[in-house]
C-alpha atoms as a PDB file:
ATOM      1  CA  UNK A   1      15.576  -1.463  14.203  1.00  0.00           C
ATOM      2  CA  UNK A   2      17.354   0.820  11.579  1.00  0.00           C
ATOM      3  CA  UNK A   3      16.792   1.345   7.811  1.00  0.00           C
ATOM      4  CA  UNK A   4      19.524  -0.421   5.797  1.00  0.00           C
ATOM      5  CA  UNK A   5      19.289   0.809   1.761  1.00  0.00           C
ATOM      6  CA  UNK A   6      20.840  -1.370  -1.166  1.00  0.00           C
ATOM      7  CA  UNK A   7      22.543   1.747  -2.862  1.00  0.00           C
ATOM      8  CA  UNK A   8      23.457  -0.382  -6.119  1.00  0.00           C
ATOM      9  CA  UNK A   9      19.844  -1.000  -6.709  1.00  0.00           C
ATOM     10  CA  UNK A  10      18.292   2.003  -5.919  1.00  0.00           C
ATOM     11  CA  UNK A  11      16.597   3.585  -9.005  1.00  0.00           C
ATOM     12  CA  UNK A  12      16.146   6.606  -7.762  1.00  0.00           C
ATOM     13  CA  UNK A  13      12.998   7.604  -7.835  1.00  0.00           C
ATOM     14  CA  UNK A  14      13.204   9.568  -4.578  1.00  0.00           C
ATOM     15  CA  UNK A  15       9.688   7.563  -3.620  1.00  0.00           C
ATOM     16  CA  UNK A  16      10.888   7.059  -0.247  1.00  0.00           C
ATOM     17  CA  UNK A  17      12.123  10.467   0.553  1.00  0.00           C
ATOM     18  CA  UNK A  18       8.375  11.580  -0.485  1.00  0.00           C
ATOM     19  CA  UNK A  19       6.682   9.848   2.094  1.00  0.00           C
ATOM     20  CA  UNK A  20       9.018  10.199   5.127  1.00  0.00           C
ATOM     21  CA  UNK A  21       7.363  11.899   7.725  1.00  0.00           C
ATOM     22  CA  UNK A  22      10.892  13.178   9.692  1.00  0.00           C
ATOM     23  CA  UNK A  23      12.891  14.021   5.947  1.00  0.00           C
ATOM     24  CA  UNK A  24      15.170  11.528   7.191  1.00  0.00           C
ATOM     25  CA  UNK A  25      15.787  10.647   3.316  1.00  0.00           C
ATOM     26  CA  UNK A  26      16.879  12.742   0.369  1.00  0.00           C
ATOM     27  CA  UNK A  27      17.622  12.513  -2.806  1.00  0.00           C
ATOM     28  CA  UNK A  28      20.938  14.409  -3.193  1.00  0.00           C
ATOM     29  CA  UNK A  29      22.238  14.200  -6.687  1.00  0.00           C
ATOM     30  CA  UNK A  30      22.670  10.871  -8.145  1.00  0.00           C
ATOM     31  CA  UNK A  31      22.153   8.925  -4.606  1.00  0.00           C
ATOM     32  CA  UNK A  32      19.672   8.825  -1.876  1.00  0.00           C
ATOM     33  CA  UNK A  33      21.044  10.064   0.914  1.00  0.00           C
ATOM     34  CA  UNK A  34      19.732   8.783   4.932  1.00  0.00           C
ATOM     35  CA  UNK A  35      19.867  10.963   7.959  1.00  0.00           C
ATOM     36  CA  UNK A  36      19.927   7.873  10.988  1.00  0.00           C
ATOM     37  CA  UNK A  37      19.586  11.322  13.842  1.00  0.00           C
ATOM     38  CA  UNK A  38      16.150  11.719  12.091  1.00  0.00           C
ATOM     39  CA  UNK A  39      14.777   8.337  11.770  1.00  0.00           C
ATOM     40  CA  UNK A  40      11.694   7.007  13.471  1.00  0.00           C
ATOM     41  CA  UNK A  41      12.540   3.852  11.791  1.00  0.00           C
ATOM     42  CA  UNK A  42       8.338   3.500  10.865  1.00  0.00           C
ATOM     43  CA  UNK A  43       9.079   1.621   7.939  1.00  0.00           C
ATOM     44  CA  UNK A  44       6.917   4.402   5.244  1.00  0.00           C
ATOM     45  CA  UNK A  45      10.099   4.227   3.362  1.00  0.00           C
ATOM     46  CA  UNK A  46      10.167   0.644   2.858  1.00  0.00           C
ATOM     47  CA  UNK A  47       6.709  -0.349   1.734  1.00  0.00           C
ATOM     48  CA  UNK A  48       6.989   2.735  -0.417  1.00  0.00           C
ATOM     49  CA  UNK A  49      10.515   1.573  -2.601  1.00  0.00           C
ATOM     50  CA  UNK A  50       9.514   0.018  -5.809  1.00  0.00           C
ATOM     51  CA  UNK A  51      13.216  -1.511  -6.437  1.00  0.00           C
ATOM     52  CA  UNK A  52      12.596  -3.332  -2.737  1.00  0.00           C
ATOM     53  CA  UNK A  53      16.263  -1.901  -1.637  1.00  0.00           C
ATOM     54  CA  UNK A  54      15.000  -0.630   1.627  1.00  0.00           C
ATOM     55  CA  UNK A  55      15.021  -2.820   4.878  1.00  0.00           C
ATOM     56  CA  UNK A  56      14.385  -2.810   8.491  1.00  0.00           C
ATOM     57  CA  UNK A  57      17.624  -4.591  10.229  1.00  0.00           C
ATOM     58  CA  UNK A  58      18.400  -5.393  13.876  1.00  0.00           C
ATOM     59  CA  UNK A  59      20.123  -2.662  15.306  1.00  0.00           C
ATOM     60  CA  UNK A  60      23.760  -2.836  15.731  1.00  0.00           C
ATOM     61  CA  UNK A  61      26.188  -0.870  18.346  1.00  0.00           C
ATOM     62  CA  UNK A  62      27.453   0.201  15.351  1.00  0.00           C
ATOM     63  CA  UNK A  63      24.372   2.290  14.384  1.00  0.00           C
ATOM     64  CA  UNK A  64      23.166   2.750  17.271  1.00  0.00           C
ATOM     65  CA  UNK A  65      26.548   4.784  17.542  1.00  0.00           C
ATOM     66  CA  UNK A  66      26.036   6.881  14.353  1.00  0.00           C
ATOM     67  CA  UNK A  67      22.505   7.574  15.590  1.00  0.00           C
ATOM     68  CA  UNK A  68      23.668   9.621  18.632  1.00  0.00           C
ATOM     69  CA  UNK A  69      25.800  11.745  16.589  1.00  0.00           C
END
């Protein structure tokens, strides 16, 4: 699995970067910002979005790829 965020509806509220246990989120200026290398992909950050941008997807060789990195 790997987190997959809907920037356009993200309101910010950094709620998700509180409650990650690996700081794999961040609120960096005017856009949350996701660190895949640090992911445990637990799923804290998306029961704890209120705008319900935040999702689990099936992982793709594409991310899978930028994980390694």
């Amino acid at each position: 699995m790997a987190v997959k965020i809907n920037y356009e509806g993200c309101i910010l509220c950094a709620g998700c970067a509180a409650v990650c246990p690996k700081s794999a989120l961040e609120l960096v200026g005017t856009r949350i910002e996701h660190y895949p290398e640090k992911c445990i992909n637990c799923g804290i950050c998306v029961r704890a979005c209120p705008a319900n941008v935040i999702s689990l997807v099936k992982e793709t060789k594409k991310t899978k790829t930028k994980r390694k990195k």
